[in-house]
N, C-alpha and C. Protein backbone atom coordinates (compact mmCIF):
# COMPACT_ATOMS: atom_id res chain seq x y z
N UNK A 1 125.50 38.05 93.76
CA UNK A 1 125.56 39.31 94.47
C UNK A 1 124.42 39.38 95.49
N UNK A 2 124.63 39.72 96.93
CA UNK A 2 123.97 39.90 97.80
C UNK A 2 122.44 41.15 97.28
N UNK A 3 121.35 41.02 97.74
CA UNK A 3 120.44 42.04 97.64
C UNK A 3 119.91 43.01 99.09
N UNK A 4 119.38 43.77 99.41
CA UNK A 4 119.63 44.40 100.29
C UNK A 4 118.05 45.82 99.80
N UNK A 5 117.46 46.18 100.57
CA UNK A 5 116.59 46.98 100.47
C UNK A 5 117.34 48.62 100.80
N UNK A 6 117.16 49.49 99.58
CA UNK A 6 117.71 50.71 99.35
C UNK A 6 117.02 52.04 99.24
N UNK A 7 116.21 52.80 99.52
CA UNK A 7 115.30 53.90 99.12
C UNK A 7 114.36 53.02 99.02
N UNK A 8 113.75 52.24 99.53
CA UNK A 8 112.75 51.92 98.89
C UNK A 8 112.42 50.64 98.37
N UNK A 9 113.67 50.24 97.63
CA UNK A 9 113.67 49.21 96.51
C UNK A 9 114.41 48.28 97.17
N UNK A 10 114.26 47.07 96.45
CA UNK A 10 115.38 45.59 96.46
C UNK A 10 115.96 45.81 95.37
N UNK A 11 117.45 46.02 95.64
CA UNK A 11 118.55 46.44 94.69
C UNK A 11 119.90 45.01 95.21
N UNK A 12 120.79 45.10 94.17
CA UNK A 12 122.07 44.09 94.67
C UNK A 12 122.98 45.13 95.23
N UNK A 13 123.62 44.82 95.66
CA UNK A 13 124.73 45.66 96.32
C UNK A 13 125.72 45.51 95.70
N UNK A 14 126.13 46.81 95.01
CA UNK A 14 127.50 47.06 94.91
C UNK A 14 128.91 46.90 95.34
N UNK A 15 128.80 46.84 96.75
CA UNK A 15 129.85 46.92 97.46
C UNK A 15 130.37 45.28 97.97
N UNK A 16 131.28 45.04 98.37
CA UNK A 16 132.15 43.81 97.98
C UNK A 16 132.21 44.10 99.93
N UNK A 17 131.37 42.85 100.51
CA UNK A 17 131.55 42.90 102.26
C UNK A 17 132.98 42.71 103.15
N UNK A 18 132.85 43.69 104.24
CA UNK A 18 133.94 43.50 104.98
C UNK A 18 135.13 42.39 104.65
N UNK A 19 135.95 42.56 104.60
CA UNK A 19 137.34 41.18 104.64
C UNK A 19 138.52 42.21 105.68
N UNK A 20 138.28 41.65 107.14
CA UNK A 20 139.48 42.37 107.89
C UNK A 20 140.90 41.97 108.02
N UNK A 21 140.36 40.57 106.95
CA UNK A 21 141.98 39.91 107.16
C UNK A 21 142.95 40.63 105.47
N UNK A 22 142.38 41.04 104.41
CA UNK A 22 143.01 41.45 103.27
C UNK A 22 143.75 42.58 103.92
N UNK A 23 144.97 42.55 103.40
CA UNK A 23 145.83 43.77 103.60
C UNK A 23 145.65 44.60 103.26
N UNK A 24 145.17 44.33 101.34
CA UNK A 24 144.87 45.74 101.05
C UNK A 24 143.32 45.95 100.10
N UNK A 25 142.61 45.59 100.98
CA UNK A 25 141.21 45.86 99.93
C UNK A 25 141.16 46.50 98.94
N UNK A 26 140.26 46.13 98.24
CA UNK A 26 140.02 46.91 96.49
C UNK A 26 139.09 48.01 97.14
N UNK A 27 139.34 48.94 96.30
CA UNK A 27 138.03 50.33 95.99
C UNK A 27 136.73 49.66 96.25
N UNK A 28 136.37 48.22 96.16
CA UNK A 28 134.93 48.61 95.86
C UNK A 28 134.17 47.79 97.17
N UNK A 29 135.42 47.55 97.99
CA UNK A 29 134.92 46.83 99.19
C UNK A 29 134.79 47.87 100.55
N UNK A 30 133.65 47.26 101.15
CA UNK A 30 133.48 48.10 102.38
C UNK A 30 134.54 47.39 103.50
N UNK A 31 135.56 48.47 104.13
CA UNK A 31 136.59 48.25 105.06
C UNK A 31 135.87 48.04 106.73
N UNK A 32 136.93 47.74 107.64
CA UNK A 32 136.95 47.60 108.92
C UNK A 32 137.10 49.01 109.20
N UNK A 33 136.62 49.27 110.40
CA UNK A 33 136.81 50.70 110.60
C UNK A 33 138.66 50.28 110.67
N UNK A 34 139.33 49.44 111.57
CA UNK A 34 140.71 49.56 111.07
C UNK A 34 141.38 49.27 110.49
N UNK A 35 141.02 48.80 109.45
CA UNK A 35 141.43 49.05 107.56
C UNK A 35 140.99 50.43 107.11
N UNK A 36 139.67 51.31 107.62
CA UNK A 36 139.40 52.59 107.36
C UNK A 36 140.92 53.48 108.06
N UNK A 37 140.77 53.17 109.17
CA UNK A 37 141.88 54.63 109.81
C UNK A 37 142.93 54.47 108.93
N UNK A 38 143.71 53.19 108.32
CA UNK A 38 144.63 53.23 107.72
C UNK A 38 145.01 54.43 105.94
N UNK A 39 143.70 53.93 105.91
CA UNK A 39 143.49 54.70 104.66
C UNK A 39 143.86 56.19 104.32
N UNK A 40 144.98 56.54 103.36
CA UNK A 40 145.32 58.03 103.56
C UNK A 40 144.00 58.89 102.68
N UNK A 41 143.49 58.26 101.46
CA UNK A 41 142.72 58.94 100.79
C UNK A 41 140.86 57.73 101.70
N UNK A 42 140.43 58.83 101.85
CA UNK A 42 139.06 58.30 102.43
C UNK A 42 138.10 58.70 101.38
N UNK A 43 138.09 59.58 100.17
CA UNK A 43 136.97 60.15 99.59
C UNK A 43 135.85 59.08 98.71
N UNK A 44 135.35 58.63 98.90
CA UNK A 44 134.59 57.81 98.06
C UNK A 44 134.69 56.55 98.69
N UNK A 45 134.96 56.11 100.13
CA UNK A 45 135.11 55.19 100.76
C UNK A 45 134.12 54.36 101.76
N UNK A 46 134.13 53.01 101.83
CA UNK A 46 133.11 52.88 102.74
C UNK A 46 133.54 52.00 103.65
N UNK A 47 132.83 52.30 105.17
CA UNK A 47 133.02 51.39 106.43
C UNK A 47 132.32 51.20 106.90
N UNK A 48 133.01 50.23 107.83
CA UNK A 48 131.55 49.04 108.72
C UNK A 48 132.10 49.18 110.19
N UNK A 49 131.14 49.64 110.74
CA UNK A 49 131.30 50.02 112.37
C UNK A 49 130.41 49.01 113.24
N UNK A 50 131.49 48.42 114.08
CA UNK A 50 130.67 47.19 114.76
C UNK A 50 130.33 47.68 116.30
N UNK A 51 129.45 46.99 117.06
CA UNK A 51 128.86 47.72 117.95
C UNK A 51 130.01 47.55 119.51
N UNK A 52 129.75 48.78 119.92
CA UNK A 52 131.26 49.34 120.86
C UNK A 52 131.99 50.05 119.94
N UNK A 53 132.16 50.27 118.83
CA UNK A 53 133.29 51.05 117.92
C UNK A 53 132.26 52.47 117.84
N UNK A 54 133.03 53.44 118.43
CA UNK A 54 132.06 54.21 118.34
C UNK A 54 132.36 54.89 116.66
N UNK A 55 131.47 56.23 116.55
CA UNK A 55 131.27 56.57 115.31
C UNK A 55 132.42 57.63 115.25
N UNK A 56 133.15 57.70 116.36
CA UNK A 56 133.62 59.43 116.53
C UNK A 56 134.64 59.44 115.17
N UNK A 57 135.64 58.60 114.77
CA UNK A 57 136.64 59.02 114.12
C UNK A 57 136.22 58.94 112.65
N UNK A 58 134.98 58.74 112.29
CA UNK A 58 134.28 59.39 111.22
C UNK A 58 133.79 60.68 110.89
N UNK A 59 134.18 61.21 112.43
CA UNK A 59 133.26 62.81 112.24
C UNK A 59 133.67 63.69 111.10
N UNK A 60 135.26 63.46 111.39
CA UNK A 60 136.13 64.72 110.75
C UNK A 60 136.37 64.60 108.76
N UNK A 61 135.39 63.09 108.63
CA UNK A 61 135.37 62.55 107.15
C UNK A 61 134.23 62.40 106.46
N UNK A 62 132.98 62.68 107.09
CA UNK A 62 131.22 62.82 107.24
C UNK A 62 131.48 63.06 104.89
N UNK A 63 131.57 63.75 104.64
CA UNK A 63 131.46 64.14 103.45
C UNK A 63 131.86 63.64 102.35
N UNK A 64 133.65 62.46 102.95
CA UNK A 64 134.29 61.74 101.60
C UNK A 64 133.54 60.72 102.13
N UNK A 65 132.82 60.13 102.60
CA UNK A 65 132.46 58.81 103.14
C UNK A 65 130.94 58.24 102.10
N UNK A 66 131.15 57.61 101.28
CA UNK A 66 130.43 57.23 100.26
C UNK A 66 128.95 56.11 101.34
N UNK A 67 129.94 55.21 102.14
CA UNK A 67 128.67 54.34 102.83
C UNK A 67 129.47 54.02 103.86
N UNK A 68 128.55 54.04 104.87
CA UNK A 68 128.70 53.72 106.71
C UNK A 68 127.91 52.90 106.28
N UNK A 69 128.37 51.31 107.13
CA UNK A 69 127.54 50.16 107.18
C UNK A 69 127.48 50.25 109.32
N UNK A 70 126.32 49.42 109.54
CA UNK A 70 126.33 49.75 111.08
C UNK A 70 125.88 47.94 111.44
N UNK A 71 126.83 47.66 111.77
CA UNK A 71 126.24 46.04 112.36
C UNK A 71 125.99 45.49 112.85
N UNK A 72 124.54 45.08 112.81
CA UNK A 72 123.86 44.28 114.16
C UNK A 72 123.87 43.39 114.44
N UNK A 73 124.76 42.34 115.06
CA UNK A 73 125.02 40.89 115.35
C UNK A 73 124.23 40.08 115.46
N UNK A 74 123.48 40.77 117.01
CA UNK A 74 122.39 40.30 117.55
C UNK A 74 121.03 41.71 117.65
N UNK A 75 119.87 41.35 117.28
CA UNK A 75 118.47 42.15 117.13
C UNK A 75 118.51 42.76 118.46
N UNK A 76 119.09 42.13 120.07
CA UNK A 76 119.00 43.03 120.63
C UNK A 76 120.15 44.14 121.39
N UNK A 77 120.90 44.23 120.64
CA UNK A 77 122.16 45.22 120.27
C UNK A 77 121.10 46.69 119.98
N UNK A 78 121.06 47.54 120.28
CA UNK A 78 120.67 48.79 120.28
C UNK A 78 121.25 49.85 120.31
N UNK A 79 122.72 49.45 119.74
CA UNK A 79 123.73 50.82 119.76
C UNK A 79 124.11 51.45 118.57
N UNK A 80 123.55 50.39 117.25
CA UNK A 80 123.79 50.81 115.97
C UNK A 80 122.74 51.96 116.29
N UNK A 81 121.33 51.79 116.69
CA UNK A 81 120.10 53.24 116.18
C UNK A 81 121.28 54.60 116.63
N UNK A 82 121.71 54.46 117.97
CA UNK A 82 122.32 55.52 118.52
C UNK A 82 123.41 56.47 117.28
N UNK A 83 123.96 55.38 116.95
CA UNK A 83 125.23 55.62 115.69
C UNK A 83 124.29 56.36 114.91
N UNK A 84 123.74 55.64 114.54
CA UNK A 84 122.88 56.30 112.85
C UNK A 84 122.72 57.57 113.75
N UNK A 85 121.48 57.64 114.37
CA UNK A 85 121.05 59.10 114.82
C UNK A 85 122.44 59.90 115.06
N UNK A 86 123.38 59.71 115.75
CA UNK A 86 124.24 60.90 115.66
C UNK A 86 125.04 60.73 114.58
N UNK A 87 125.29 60.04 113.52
CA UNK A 87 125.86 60.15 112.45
C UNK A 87 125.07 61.28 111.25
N UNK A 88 123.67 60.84 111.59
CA UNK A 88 123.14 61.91 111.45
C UNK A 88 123.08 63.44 111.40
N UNK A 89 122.89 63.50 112.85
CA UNK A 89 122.37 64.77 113.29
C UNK A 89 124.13 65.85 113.28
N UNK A 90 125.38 64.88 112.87
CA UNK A 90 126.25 65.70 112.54
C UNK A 90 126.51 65.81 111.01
N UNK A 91 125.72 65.31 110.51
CA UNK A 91 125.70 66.08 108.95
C UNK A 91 126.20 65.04 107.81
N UNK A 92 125.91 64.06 107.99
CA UNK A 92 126.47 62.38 107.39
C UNK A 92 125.17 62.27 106.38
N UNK A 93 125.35 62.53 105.15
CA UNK A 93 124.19 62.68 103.85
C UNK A 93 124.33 61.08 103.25
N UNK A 94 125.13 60.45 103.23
CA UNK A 94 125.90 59.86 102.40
C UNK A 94 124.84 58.15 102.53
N UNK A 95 125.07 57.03 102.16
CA UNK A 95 124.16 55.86 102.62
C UNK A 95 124.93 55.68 104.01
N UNK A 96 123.49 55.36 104.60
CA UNK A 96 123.84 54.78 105.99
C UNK A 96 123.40 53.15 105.79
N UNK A 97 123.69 52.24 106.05
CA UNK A 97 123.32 50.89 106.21
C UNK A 97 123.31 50.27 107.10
N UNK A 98 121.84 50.01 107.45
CA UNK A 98 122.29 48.73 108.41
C UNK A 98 122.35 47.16 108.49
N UNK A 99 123.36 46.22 108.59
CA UNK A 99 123.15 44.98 108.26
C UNK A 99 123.62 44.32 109.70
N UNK A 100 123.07 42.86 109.53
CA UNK A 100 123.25 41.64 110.13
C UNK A 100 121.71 41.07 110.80
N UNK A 101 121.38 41.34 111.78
CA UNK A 101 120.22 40.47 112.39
C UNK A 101 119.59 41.48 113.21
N UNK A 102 118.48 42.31 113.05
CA UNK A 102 117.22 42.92 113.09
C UNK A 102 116.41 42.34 112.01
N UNK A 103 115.28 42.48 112.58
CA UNK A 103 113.80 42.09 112.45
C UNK A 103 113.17 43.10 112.10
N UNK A 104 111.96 42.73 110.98
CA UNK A 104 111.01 43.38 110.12
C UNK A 104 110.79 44.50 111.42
N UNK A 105 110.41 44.39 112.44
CA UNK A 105 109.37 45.18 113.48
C UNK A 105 110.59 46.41 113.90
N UNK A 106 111.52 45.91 113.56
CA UNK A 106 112.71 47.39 114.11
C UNK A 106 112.65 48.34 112.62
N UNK A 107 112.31 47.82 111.30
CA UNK A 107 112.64 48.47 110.28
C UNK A 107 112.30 50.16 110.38
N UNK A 108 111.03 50.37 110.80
CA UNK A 108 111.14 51.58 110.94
C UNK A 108 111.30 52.16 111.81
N UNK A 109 111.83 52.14 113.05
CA UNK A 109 112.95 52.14 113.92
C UNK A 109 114.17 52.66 113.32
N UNK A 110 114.68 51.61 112.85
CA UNK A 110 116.16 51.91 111.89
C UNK A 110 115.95 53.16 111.09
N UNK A 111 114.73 52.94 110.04
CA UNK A 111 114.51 54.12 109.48
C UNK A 111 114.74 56.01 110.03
N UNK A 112 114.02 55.98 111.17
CA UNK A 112 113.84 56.93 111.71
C UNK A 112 115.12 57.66 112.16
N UNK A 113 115.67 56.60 112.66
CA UNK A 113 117.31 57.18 113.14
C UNK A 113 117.97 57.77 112.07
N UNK A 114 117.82 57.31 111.01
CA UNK A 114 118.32 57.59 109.49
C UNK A 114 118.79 56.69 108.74
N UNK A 115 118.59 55.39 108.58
CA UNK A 115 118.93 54.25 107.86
C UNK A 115 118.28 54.50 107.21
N UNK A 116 119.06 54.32 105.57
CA UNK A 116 118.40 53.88 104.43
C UNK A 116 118.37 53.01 103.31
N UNK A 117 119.14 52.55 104.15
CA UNK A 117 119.37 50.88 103.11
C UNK A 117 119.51 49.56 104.53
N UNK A 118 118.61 48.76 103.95
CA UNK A 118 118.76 47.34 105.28
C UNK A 118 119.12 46.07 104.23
N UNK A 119 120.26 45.72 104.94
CA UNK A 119 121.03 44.38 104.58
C UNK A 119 120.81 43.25 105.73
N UNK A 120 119.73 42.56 105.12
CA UNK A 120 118.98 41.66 106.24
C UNK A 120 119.69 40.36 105.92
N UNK A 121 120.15 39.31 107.59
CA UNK A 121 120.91 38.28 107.50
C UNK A 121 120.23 37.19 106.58
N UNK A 122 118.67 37.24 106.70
CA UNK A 122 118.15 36.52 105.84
C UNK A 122 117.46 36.97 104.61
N UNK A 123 118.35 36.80 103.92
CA UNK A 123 117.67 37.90 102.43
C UNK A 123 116.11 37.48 102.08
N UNK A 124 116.10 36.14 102.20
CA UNK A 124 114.56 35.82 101.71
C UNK A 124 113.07 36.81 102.54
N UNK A 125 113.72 37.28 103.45
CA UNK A 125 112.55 38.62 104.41
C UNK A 125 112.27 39.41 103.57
N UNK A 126 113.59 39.62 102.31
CA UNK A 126 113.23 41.43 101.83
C UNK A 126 111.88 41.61 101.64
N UNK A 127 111.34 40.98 100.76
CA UNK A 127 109.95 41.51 100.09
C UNK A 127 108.81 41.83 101.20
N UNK A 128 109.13 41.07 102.34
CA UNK A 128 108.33 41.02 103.70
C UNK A 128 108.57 42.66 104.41
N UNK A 129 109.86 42.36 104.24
CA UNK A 129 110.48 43.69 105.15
C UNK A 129 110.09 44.47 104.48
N UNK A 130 110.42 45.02 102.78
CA UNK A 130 110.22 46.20 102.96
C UNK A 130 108.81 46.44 102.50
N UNK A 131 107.72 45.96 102.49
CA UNK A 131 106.36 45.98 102.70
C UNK A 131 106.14 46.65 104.19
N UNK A 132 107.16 45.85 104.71
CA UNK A 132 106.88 46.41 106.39
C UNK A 132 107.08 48.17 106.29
N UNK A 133 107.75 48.71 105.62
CA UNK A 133 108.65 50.21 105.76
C UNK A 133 107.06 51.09 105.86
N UNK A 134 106.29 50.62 105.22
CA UNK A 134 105.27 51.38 104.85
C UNK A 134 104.09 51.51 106.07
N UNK A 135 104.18 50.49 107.13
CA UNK A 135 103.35 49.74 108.10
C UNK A 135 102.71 51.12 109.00
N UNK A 136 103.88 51.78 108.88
CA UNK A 136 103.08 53.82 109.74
C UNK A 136 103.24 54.98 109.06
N UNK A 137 101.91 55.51 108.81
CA UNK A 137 101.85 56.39 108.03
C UNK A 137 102.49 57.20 108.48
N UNK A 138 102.15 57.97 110.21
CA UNK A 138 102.86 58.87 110.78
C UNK A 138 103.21 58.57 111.98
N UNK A 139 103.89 59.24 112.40
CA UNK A 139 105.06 59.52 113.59
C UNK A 139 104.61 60.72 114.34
N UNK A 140 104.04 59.93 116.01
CA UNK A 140 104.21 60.64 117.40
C UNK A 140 105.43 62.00 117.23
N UNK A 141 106.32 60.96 117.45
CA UNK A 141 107.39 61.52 118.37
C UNK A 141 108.44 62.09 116.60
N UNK A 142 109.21 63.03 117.19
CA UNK A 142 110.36 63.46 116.69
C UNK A 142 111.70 62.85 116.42
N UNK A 143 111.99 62.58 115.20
CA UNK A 143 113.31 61.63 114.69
C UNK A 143 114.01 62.39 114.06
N UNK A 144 115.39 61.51 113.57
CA UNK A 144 116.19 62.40 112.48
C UNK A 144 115.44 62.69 111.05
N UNK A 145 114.27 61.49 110.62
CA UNK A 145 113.73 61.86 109.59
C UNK A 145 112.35 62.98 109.47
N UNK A 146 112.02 62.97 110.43
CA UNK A 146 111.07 64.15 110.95
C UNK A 146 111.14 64.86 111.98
N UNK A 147 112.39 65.89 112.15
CA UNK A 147 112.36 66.46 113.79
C UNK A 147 111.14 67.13 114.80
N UNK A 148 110.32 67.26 113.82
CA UNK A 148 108.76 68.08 114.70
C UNK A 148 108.03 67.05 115.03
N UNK A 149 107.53 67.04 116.19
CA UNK A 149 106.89 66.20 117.21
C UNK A 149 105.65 66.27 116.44
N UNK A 150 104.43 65.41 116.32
CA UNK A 150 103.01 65.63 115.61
C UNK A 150 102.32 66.35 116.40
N UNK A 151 102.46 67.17 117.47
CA UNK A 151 101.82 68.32 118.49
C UNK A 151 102.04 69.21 117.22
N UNK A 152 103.15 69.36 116.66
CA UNK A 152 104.53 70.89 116.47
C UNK A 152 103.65 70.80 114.99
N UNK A 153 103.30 69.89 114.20
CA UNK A 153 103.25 69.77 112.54
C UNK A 153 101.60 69.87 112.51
N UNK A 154 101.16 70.10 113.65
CA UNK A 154 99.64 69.66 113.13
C UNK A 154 99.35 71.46 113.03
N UNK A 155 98.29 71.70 112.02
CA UNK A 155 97.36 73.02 112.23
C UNK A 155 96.83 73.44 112.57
């Protein structure tokens, strides 16, 4: 079983990765977003949104959606942060993930947008990476995980 950094921790993953060629995936695998649209029951479901697929036809399912995976091919692809943050900021509680190829130095990056689980292409990083999560105490600027600017929070 694959491992993957979660809240915090190095945990295995539950979930059984993308297969866009199965007709009919099991419950416990994360779908294509078009293996997702197909799906009549979405509640407890999870998908993987590749970059250009936008997030929109998740909006109207934000709540049955157990895990959004967001995938980064290449480290300099920068359209997954965008996803997370507005997957976010429309009310998406649920795990957000991001996997494929980013680097320790984006982790809290990812974080901020609202990632909270990283599925790194090279698993042997985890212990590196998520040592890294911890690397800034605080935050300048305003994110989905802290919206007040450090001007706005200070006394």
């Amino acid at each position: 079983m694959p491992s993957l950094i979660k809240k915090g921790a190095i945990v295995e993953d539950d979930w059984s990765p993308v297969d866009p060629e199965s007709p009919s995936p099991s419950s416990e695998q994360i779908y294509s977003l078009d293996q997702w649209l197909q799906l009549e029951d979405k509640a407890g479901s999870a998908v993987q949104i590749e970059p250009g697929q936008s997030p929109a036809p998740l909006f109207d399912f934000l709540q049955q959606i157990a895990l959004v995976v967001v995938n980064f091919p290449v480290f300099t692809d920068g359209r997954g942060f965008s996803y997370a943050r507005e997957l976010r900021e429309r009310g998406y509680g649920g795990e957000l993930r991001a996997t494929g190829h980013f680097i320790r130095d984006q982790l809290t990056y990812l974080q901020r947008c609202g990632f909270d689980a990283f599925q790194m292409a090279d698993e042997s990083l985890l212990e590196e990476s998520l040592a890294g999560l911890a690397d800034f105490s605080e935050h300048y600027q305003g994110s989905t995980d802290q919206p007040l600017p450090l001007f706005r929070r200070r006394v």
